[in-house]
N, C-alpha and C. Protein backbone atom coordinates (compact mmCIF):
# COMPACT_ATOMS: atom_id res chain seq x y z
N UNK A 1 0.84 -1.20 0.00
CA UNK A 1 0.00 0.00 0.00
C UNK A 1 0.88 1.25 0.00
N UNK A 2 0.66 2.07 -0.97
CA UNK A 2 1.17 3.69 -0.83
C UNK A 2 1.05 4.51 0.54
N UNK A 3 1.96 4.84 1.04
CA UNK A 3 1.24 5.45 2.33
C UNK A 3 1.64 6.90 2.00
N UNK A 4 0.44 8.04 2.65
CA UNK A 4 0.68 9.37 2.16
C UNK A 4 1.95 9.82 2.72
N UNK A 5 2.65 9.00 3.28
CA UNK A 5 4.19 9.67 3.76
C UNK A 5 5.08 9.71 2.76
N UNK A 6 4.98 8.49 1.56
CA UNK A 6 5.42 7.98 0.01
C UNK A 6 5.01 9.00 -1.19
N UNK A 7 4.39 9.86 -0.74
CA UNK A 7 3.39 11.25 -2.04
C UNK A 7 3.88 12.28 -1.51
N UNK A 8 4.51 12.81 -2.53
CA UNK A 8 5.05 14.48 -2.68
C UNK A 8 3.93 15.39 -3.61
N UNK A 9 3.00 16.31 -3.24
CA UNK A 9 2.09 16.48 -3.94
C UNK A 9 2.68 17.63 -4.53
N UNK A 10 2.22 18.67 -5.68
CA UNK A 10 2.78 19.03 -6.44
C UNK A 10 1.64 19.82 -7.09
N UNK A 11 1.51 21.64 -7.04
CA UNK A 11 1.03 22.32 -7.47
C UNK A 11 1.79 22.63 -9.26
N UNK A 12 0.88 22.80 -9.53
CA UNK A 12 1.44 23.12 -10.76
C UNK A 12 0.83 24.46 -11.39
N UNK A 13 1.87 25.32 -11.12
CA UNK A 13 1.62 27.07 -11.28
C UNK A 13 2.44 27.55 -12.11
N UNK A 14 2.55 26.70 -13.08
CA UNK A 14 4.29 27.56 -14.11
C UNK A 14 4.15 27.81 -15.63
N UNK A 15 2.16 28.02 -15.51
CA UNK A 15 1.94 28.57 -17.03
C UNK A 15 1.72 30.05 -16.97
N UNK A 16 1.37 30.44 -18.89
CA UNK A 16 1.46 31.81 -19.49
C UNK A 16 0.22 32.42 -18.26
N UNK A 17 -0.85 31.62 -18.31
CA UNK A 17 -2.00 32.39 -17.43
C UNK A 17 -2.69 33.11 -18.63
N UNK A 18 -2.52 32.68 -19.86
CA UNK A 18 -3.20 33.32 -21.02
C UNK A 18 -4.38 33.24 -21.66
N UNK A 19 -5.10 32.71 -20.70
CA UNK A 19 -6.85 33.05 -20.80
C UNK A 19 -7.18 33.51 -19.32
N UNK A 20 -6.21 34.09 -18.87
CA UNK A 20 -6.77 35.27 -17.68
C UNK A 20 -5.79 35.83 -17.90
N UNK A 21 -5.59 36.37 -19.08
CA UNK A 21 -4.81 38.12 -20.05
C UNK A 21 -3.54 37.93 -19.32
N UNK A 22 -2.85 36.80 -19.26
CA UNK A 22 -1.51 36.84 -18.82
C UNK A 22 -0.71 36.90 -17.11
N UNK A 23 -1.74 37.43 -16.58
CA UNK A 23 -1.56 36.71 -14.94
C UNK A 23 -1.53 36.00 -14.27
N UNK A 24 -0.81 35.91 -13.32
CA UNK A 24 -0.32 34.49 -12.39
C UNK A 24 -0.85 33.68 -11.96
N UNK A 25 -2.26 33.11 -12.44
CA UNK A 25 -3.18 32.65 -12.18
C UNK A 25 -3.45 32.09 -10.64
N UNK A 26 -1.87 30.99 -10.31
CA UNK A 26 -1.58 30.89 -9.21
C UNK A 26 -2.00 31.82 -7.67
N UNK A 27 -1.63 33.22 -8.28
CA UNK A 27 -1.23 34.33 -7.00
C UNK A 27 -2.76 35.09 -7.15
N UNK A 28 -3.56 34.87 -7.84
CA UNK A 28 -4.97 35.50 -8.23
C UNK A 28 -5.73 35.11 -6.65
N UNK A 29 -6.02 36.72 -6.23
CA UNK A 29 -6.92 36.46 -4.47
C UNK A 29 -8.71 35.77 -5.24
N UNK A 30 -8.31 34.71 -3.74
CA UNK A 30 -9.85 34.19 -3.87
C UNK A 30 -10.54 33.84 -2.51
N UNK A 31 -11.06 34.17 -2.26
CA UNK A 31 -11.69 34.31 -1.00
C UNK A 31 -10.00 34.84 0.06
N UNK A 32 -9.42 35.99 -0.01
CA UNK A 32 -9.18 36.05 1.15
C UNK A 32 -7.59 35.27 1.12
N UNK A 33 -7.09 34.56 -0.33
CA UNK A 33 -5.86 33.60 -0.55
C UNK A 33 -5.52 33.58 -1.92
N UNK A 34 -3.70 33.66 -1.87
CA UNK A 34 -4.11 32.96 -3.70
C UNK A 34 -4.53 32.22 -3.67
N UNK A 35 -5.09 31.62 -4.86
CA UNK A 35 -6.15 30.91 -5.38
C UNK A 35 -4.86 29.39 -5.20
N UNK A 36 -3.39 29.42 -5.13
CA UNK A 36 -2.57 28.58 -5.52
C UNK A 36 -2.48 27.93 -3.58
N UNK A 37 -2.78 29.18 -3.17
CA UNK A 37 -2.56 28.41 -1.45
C UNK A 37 -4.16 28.11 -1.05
N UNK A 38 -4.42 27.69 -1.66
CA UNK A 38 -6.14 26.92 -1.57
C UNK A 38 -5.77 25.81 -2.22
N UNK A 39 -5.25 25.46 -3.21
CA UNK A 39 -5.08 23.90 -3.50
C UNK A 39 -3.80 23.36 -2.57
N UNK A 40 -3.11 24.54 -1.98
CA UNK A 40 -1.50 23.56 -1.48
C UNK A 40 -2.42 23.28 -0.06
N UNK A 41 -2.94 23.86 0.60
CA UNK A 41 -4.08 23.49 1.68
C UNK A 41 -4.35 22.37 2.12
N UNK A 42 -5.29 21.54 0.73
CA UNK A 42 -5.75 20.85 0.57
C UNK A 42 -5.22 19.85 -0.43
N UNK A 43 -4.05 19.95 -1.08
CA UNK A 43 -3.16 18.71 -1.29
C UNK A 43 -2.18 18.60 -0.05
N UNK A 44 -1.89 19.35 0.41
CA UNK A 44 -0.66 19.21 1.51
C UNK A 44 -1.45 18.60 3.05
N UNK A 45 -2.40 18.08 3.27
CA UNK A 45 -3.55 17.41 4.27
C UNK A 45 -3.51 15.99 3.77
N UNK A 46 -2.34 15.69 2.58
CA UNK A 46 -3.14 14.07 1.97
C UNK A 46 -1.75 13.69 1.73
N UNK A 47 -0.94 14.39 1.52
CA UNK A 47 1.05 14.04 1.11
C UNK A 47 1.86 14.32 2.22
N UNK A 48 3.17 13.13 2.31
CA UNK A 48 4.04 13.50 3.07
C UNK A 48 4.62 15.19 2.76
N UNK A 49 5.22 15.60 1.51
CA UNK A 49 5.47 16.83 1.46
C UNK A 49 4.72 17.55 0.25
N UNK A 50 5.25 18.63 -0.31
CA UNK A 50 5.01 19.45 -1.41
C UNK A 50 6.10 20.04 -1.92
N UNK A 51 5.76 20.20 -3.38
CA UNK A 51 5.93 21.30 -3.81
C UNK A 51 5.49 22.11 -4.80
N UNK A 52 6.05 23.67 -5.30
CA UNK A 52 5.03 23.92 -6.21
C UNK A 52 5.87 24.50 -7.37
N UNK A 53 5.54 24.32 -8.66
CA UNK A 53 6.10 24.65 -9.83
C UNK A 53 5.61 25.77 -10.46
N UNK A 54 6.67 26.59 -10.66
CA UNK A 54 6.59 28.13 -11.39
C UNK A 54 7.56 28.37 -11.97
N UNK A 55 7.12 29.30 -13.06
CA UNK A 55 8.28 30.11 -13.51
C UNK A 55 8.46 31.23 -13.38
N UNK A 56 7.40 32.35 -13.06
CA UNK A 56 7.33 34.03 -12.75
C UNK A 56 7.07 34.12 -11.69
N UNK A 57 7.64 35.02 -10.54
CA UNK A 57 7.03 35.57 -9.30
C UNK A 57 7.79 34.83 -8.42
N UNK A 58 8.28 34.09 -8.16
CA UNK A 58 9.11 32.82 -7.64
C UNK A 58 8.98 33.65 -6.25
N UNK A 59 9.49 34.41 -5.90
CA UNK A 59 9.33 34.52 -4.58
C UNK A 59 8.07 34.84 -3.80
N UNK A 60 7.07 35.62 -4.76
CA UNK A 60 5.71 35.42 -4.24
C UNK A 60 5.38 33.49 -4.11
N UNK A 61 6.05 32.71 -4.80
CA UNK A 61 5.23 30.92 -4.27
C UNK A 61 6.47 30.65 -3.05
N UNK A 62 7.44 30.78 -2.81
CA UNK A 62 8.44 30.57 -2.09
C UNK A 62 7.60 30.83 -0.89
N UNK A 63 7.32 32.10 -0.60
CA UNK A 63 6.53 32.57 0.76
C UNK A 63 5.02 31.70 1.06
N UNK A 64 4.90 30.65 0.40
CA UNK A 64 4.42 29.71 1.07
C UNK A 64 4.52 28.70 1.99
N UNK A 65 6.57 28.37 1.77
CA UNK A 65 6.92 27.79 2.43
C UNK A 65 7.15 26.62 1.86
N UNK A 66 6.66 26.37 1.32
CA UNK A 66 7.36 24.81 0.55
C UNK A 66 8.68 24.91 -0.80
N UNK A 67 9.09 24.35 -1.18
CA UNK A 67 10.30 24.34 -2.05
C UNK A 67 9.53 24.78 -3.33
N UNK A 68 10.04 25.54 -4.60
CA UNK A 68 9.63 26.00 -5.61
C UNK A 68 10.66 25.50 -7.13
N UNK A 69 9.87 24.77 -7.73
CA UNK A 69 10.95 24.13 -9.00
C UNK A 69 10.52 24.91 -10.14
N UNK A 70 11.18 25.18 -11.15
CA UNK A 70 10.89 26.14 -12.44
C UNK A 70 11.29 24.61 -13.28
N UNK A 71 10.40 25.16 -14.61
CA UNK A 71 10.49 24.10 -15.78
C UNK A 71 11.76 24.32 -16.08
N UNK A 72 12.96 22.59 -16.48
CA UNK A 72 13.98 22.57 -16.96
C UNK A 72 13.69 22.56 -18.48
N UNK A 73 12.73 22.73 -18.87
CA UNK A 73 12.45 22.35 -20.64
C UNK A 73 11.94 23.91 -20.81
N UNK A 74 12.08 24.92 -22.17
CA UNK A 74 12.03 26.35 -22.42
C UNK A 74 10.35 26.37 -22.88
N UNK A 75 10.41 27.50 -22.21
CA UNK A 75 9.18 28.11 -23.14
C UNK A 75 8.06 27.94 -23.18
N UNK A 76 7.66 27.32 -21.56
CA UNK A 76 6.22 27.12 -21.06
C UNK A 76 5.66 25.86 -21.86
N UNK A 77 6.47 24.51 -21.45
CA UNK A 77 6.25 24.03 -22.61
C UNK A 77 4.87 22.68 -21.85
N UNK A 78 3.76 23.59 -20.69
CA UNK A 78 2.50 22.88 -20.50
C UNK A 78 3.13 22.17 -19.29
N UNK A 79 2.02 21.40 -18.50
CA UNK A 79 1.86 20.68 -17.39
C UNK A 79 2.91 19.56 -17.29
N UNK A 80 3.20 19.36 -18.33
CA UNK A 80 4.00 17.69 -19.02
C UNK A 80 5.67 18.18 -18.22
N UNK A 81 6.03 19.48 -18.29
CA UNK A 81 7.26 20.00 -17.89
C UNK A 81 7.36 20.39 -16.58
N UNK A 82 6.10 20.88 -15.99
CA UNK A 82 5.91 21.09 -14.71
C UNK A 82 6.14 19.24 -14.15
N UNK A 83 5.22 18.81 -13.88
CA UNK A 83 5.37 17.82 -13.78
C UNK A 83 7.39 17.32 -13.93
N UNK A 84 7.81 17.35 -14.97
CA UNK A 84 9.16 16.97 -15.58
C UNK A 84 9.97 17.65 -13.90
N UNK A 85 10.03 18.81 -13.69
CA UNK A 85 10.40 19.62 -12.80
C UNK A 85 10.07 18.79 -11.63
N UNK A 86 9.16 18.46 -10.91
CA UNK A 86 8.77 17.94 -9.39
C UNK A 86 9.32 16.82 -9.77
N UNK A 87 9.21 15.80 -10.75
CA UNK A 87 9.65 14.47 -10.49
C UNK A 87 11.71 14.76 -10.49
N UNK A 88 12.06 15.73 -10.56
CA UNK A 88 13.57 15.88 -10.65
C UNK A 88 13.93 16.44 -9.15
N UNK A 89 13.24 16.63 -8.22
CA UNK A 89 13.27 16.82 -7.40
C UNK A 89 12.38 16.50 -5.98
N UNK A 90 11.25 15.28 -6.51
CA UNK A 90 10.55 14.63 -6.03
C UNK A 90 11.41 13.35 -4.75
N UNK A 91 11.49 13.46 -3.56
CA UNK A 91 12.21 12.61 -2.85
C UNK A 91 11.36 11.78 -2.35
N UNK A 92 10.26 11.22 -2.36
CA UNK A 92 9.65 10.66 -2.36
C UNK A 92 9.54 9.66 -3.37
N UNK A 93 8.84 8.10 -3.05
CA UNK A 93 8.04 6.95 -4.00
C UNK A 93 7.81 7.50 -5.19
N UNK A 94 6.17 8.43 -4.91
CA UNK A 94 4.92 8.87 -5.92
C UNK A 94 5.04 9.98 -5.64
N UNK A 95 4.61 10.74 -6.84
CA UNK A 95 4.38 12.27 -6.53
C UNK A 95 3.11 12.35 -7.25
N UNK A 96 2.03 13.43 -6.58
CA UNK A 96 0.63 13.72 -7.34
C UNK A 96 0.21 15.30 -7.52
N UNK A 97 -0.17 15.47 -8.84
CA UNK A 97 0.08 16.49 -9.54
C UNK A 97 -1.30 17.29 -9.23
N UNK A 98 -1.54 18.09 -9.27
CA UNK A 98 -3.21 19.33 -9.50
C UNK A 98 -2.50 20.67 -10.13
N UNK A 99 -3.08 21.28 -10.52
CA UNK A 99 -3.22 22.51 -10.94
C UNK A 99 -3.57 23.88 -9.98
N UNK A 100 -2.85 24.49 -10.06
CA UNK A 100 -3.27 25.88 -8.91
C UNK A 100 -4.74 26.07 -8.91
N UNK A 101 -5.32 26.16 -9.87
CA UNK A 101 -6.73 26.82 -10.02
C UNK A 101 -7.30 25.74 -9.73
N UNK A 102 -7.23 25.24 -8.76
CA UNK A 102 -8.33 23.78 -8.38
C UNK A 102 -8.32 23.93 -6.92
N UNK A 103 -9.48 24.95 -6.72
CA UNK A 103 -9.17 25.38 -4.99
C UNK A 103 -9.90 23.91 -4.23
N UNK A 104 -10.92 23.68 -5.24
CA UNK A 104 -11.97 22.56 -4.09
C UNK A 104 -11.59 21.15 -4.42
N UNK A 105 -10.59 20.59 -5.16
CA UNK A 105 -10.01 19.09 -4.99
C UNK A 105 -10.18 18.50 -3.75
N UNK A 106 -10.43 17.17 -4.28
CA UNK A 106 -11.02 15.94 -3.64
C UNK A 106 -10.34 15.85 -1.92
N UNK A 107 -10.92 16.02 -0.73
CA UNK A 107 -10.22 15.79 0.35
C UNK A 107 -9.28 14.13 0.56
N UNK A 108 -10.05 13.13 -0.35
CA UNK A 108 -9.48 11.96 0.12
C UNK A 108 -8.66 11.98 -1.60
N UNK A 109 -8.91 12.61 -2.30
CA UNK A 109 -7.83 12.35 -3.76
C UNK A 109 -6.98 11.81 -3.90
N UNK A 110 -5.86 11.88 -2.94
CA UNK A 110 -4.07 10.98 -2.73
C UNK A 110 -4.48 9.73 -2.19
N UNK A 111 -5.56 9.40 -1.35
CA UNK A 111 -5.50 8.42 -0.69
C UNK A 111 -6.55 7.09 -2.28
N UNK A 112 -7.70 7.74 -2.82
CA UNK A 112 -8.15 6.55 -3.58
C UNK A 112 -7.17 6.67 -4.82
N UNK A 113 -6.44 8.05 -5.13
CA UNK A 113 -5.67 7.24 -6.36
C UNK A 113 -4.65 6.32 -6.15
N UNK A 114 -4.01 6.37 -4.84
CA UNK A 114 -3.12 5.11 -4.25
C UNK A 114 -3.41 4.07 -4.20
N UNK A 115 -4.70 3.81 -3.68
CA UNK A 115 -5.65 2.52 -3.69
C UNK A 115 -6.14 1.74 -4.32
N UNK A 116 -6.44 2.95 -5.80
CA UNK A 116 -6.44 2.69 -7.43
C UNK A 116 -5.45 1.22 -7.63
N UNK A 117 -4.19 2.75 -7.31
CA UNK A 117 -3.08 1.85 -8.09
C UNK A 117 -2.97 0.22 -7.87
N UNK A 118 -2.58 0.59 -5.99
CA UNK A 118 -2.45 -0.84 -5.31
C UNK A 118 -3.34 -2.24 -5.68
N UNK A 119 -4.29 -1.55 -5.79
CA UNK A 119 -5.59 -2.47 -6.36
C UNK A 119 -5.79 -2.98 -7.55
N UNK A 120 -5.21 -2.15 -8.63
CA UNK A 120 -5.02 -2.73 -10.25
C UNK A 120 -3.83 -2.94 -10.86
N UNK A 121 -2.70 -2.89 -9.80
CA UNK A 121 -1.39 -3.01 -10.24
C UNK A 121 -1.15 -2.29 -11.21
N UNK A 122 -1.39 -1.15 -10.83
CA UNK A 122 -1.24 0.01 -11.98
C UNK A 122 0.10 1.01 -11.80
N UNK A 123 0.53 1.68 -12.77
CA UNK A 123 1.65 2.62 -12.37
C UNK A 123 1.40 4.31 -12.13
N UNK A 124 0.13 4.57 -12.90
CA UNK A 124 -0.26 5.62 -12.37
C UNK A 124 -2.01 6.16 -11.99
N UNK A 125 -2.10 6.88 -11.69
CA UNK A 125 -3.86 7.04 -11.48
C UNK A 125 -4.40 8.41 -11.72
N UNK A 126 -5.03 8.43 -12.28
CA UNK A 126 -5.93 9.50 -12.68
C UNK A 126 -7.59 9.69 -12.81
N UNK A 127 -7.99 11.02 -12.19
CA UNK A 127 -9.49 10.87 -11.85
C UNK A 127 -10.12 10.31 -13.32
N UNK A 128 -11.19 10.51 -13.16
CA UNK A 128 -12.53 10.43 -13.88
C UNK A 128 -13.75 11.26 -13.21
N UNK A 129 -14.73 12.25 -14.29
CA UNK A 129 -16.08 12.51 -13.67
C UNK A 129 -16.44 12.54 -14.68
N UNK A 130 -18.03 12.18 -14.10
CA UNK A 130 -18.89 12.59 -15.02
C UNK A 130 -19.74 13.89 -15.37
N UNK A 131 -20.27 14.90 -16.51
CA UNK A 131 -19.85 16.01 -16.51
C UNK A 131 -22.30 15.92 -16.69
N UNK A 132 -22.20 17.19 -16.73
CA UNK A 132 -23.70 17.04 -16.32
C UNK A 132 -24.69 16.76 -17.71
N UNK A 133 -24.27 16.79 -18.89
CA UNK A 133 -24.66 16.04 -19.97
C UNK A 133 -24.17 14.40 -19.83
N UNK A 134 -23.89 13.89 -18.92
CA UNK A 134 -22.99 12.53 -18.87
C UNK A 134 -22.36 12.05 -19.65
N UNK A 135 -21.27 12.89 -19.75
CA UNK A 135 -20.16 12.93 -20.58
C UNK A 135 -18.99 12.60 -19.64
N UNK A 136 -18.15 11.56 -20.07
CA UNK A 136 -16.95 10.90 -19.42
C UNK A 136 -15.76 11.96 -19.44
N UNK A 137 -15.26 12.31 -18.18
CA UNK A 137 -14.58 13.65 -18.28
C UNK A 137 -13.18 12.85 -17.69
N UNK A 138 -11.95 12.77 -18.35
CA UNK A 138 -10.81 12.49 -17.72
C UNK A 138 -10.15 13.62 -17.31
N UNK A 139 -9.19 13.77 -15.73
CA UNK A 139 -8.54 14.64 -14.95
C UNK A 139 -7.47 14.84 -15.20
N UNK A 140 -6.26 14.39 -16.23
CA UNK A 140 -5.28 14.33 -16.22
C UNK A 140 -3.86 15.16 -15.94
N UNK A 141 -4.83 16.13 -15.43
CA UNK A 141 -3.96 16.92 -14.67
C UNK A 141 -3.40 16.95 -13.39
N UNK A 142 -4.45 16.38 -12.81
CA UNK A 142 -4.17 15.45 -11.11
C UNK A 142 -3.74 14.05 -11.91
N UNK A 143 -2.75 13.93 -11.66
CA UNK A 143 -2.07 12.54 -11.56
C UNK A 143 -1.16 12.07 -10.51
N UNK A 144 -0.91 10.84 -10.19
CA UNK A 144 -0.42 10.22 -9.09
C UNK A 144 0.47 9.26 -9.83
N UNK A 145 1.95 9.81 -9.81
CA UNK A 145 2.66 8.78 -10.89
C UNK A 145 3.86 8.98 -9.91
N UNK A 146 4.60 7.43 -10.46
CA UNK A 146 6.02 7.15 -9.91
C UNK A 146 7.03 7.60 -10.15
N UNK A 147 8.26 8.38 -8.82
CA UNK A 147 9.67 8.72 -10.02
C UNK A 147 9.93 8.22 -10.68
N UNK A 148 10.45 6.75 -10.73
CA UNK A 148 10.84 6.00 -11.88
C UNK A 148 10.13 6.26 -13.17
N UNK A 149 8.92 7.10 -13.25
CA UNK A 149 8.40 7.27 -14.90
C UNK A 149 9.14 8.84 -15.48
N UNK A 150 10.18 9.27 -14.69
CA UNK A 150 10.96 10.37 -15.15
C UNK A 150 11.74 10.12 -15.86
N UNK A 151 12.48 9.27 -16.45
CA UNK A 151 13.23 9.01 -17.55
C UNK A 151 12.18 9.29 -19.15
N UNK A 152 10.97 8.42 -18.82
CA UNK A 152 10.23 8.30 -19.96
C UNK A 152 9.53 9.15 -20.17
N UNK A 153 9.57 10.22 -19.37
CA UNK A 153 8.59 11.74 -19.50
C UNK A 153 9.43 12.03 -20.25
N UNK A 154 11.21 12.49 -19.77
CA UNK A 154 12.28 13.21 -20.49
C UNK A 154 12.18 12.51 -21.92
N UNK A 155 11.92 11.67 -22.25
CA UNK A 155 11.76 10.94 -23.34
C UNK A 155 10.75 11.40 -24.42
N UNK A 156 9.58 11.57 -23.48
CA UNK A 156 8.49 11.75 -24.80
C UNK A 156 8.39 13.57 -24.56
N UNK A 157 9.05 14.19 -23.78
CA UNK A 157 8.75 15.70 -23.97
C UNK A 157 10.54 15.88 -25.16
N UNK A 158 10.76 15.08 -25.03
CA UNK A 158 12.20 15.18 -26.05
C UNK A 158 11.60 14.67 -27.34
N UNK A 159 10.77 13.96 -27.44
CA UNK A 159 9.98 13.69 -28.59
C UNK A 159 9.17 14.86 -29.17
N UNK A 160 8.86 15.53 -28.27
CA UNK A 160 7.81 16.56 -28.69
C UNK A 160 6.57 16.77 -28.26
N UNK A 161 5.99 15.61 -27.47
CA UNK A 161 4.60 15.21 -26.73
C UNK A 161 4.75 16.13 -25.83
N UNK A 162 3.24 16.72 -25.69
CA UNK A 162 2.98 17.68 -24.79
C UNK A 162 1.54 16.95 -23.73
N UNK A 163 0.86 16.12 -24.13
CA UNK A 163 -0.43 15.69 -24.17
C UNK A 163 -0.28 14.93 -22.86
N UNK A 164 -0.74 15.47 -21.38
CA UNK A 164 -0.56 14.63 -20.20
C UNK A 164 -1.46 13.30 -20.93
N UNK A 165 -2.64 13.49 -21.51
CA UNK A 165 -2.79 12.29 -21.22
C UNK A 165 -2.18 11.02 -22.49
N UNK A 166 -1.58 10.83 -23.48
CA UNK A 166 -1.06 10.48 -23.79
C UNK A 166 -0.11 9.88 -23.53
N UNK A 167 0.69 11.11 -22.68
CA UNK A 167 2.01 9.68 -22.06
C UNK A 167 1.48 9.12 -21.08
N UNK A 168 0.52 9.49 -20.25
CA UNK A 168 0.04 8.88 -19.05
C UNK A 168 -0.62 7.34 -19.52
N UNK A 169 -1.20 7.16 -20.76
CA UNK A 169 -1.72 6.17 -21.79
C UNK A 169 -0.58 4.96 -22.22
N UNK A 170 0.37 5.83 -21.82
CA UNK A 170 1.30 4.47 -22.43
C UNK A 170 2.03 3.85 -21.07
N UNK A 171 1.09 3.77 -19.88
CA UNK A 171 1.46 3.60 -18.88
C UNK A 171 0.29 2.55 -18.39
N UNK A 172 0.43 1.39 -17.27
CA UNK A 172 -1.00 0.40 -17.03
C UNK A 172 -1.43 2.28 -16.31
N UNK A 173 -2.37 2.25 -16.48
CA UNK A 173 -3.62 3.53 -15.93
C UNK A 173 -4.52 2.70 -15.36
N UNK A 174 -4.24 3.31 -13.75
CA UNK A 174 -5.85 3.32 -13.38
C UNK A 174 -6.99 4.48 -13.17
N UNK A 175 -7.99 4.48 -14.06
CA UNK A 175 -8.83 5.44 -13.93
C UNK A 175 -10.05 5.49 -12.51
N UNK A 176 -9.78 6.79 -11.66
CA UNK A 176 -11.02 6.28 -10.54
C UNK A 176 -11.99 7.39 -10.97
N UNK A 177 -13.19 6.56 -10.73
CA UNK A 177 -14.63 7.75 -11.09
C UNK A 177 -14.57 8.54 -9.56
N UNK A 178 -14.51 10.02 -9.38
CA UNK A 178 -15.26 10.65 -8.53
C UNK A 178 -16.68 11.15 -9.07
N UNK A 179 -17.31 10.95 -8.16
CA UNK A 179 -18.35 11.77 -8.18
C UNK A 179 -19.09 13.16 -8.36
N UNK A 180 -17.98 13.71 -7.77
CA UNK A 180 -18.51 15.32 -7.73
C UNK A 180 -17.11 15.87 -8.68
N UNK A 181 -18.10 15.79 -9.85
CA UNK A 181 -17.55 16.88 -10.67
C UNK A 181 -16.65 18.50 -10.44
N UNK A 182 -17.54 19.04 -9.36
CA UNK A 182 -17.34 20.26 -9.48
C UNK A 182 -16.17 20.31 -8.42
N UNK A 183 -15.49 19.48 -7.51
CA UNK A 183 -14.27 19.27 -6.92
C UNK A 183 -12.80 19.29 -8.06
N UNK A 184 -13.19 19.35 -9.28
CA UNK A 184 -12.25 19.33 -10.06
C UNK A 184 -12.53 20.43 -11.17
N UNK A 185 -13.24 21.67 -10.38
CA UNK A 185 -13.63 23.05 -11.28
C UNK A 185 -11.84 23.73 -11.45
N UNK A 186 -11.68 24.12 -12.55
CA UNK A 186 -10.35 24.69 -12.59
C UNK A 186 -10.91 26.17 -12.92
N UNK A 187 -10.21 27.18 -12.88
CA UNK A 187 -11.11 28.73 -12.98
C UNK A 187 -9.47 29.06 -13.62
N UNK A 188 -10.50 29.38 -14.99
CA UNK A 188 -9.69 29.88 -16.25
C UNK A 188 -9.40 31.48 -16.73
N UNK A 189 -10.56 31.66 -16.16
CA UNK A 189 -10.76 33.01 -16.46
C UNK A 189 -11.38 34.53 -14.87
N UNK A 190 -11.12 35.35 -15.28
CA UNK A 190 -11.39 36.20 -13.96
C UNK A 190 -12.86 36.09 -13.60
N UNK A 191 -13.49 35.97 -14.61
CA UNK A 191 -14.92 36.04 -14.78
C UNK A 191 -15.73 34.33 -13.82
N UNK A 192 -14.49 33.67 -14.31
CA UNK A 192 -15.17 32.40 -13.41
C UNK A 192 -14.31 32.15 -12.25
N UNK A 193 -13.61 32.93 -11.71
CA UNK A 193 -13.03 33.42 -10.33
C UNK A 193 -13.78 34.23 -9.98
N UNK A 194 -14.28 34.99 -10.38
CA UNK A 194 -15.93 35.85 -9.70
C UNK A 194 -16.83 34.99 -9.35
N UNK A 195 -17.64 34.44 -10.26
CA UNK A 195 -18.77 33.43 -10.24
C UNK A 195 -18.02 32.65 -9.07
N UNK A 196 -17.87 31.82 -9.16
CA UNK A 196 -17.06 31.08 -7.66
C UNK A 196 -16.55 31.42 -6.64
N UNK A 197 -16.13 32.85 -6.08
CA UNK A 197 -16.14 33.16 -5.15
C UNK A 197 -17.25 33.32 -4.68
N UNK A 198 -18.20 33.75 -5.29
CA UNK A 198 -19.57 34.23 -4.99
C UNK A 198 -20.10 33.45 -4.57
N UNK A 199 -20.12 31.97 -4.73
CA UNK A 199 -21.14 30.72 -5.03
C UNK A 199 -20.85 30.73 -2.96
């Protein structure tokens, strides 16, 4: 069994922010916090440690307190590099990935994608919801994957693959259904950082 002492969880804050006109999406106030120390909150309650990945502002994520990795690959090159970054400095088993803009993620999230794994002899895990047309929605941005798959990331982002879920595909995957969709709302824009604070 994975135990959450074995999970380094892992914000991932190190894009353009270019469907909210170029801002730090991360450092964006939401109720009262960045919006980026609302997911470390609530991933850092389920992992032995953290950390969080950026490339601008570095010392605004530093003053959170946890360690801060910048992409070793140029040019904002997506989640696939963030990711690339924590697993190069991941001291831990497993490390599990979310996105800054995911203030309300799953309280037990680290613990069933571990359980996933353990349970299907799988190497990595990634949600599932269903979306309110019941449409099969994959998470692949929260993922729960092993250091040892850092060679073969450096591999396929040296290939050119940008597509989390793709390389995550060429891996045994276990997919877990959550339920509540809206635990995996990401807020893209200022306009739906309004609407949601409000709610």
């Amino acid at each position: 069994m994975i135990s959450r002492e074995d999970i380094t969880g892992l914000i991932l804050a190190g894009g353009r922010g270019s469907r909210m006109g170029g801002t730090d999406k991360g450092l964006q106030p939401f109720r009262g916090a960045p919006m980026a120390m609302h997911t470390l909150l609530r991933l850092s309650a389920q992992t032995g440690g953290m950390l969080i990945n950026a490339n601008r502002n570095l010392a605004a994520y530093e003053s959170f307190g946890v360690p801060v990795v910048t992409d070793s690959v140029p040019d904002f090159a997506g989640p696939l590099a963030g990711m690339l970054a924590g697993l190069e400095q991941c001291q831990t088993g497993w490390m599990l990935s979310a996105p800054c803009d995911s203030p309300f993620l799953p309280s037990d999230l680290a613990a069933r994608l571990a359980s996933a794994v353990d349970a299907q002899d799988a190497e990595m895990a990634i949600p599932v919801t269903i979306d309110a047309d019941g449409r099969r929605q994959v998470q692949p941005v929260f993922c729960l994957m092993p250091v040892t798959a850092l060679d073969g990331l450096v591999a396929f982002l040296n290939g050119g693959g940008r597509k989390i879920e793709t390389w995550a595909a060429s891996h045994r995957l276990a997919e877990v259904l959550f339920e509540d969709a809206g635990a995996f709302a990401n807020i893209n824009t200022l306009d739906e950082l309004r609407t949601l604070e409000a709610r």
